[in-house]
Protein backbone atom coordinates (compact mmCIF):
# COMPACT_ATOMS: atom_id res chain seq x y z
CA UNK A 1 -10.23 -1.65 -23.07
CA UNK A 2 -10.36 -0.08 -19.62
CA UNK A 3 -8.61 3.52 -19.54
CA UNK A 4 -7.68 5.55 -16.68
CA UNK A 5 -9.76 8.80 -16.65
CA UNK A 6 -8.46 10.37 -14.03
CA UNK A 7 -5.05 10.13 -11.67
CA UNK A 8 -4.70 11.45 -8.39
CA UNK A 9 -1.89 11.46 -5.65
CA UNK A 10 -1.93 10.10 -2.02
CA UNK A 11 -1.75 12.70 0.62
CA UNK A 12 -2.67 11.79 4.12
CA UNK A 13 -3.01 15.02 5.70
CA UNK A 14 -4.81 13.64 8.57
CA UNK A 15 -5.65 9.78 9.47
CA UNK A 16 -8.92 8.79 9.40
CA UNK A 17 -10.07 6.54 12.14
CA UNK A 18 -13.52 4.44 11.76
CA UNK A 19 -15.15 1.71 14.20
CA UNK A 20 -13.93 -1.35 13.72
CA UNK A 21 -17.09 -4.06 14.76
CA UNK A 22 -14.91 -7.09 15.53
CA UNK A 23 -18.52 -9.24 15.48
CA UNK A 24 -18.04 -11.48 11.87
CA UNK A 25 -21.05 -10.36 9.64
CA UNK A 26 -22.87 -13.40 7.87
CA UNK A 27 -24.35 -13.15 4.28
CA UNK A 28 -27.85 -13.97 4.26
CA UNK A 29 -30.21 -14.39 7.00
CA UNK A 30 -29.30 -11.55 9.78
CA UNK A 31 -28.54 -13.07 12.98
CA UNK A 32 -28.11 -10.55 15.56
CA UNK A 33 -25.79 -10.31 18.62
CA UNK A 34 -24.17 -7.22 20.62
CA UNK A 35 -22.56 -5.59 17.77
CA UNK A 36 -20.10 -3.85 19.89
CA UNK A 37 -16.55 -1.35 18.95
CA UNK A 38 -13.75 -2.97 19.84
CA UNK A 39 -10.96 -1.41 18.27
CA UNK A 40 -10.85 1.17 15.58
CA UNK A 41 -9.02 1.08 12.08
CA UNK A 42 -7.57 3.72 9.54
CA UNK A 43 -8.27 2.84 6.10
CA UNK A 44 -4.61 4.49 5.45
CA UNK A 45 -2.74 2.13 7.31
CA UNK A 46 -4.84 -0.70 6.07
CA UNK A 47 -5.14 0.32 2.47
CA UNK A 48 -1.98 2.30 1.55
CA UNK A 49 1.74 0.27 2.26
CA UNK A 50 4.14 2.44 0.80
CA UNK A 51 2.21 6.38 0.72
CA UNK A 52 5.29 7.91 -1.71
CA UNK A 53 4.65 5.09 -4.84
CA UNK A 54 0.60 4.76 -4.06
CA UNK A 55 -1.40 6.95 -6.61
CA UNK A 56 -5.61 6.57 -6.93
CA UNK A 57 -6.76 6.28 -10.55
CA UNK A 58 -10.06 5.95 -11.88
CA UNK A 59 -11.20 3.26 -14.38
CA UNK A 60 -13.11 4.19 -17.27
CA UNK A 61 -15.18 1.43 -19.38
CA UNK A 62 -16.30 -2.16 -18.90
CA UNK A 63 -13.97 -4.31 -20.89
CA UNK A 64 -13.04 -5.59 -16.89
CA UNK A 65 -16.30 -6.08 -14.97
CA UNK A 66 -15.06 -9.85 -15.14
CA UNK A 67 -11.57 -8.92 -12.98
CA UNK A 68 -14.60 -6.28 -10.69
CA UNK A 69 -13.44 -3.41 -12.00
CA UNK A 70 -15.84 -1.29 -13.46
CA UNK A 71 -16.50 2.09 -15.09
CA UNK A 72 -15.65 4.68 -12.60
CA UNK A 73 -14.50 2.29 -9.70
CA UNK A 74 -11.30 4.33 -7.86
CA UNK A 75 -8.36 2.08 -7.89
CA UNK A 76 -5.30 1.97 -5.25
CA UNK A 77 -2.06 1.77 -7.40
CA UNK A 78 1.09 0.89 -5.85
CA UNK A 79 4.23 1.42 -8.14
CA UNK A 80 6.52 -0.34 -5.49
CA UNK A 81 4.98 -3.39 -5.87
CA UNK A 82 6.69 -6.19 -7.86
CA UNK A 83 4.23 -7.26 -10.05
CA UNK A 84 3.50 -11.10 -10.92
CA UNK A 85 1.30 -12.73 -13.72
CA UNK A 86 -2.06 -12.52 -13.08
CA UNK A 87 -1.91 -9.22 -11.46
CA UNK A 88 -4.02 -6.02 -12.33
CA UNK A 89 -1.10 -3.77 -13.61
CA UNK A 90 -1.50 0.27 -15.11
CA UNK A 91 0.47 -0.30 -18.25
CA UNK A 92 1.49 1.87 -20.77
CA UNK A 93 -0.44 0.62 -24.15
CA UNK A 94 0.03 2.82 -27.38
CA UNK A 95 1.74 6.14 -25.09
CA UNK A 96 -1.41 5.43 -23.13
CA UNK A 97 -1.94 4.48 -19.55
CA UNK A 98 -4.54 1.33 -19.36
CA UNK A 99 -5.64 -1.15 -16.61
CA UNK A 100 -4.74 -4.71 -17.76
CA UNK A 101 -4.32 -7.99 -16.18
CA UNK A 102 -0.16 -8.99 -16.71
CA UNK A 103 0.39 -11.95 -19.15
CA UNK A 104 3.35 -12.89 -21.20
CA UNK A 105 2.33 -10.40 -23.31
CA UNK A 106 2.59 -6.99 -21.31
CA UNK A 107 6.39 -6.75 -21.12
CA UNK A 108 7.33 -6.07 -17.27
CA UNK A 109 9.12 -2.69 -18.64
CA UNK A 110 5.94 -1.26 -19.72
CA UNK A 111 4.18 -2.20 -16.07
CA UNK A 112 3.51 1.53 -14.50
CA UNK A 113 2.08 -0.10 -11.18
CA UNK A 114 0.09 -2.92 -9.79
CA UNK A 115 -3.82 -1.98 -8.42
CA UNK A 116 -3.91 -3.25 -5.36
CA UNK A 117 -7.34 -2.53 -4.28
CA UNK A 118 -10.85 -1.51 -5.89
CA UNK A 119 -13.18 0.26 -4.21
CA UNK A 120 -16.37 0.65 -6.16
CA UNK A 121 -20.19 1.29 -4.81
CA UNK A 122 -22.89 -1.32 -5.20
């Protein structure tokens, strides 16, 4: 079973702003071409639709590597998300918080919130 080890809050004190290479980047043999900036993007704005109900958590085990989430991936919870079968949900499981996929089931009323993203290294 995957836990959550660790919960944190979102606070965007500042916007951060990173080059955006609008160039598409092919898997496999490098072809190479100008590579230019063209716009930038802000991971917040991207990432993060609704800052008051978005909370990071952090997965702990490897009951999920199937679904890509993995031991200490960060994941980007939204609690204002409706959530639909299928979906990645925090639930509450035994008075504990756990990450698991939302089948018949997980009973909507024990849905915390829905990951939205996971961001792990490779």
């Amino acid at each position: 079973m995957n836990n959550i080890k660790d919960i944190y809050s979102f606070e965007n004190v500042r916007g951060t702003v990173l080059p955006y290479f609008t160039e598409m980047v092919r898997a496999g043999s490098p072809t190479f071409g100008d590579g230019h900036v063209e716009e930038k993007v802000d991971l917040n704005k991207l990432l993060i639709k609704n800052p008051e109900a978005t909370f990071f958590v952090i997965a702990e085990g490897n009951s999920l590597n199937y679904a890509g989430i993995h031991d200490g991936d960060l994941l980007i919870v939204d609690r204002s998300t409706d959530p639909t079968y299928g979906n990645m949900i925090i639930s509450t499981v035994n008075e504990e918080l756990t990450i698991v996929p939302l089948s018949k089931k997980v009973k909507e009323a024990d849905v915390w919130g829905v990951v939205v993203y996971v961001v792990h290294s490779l």
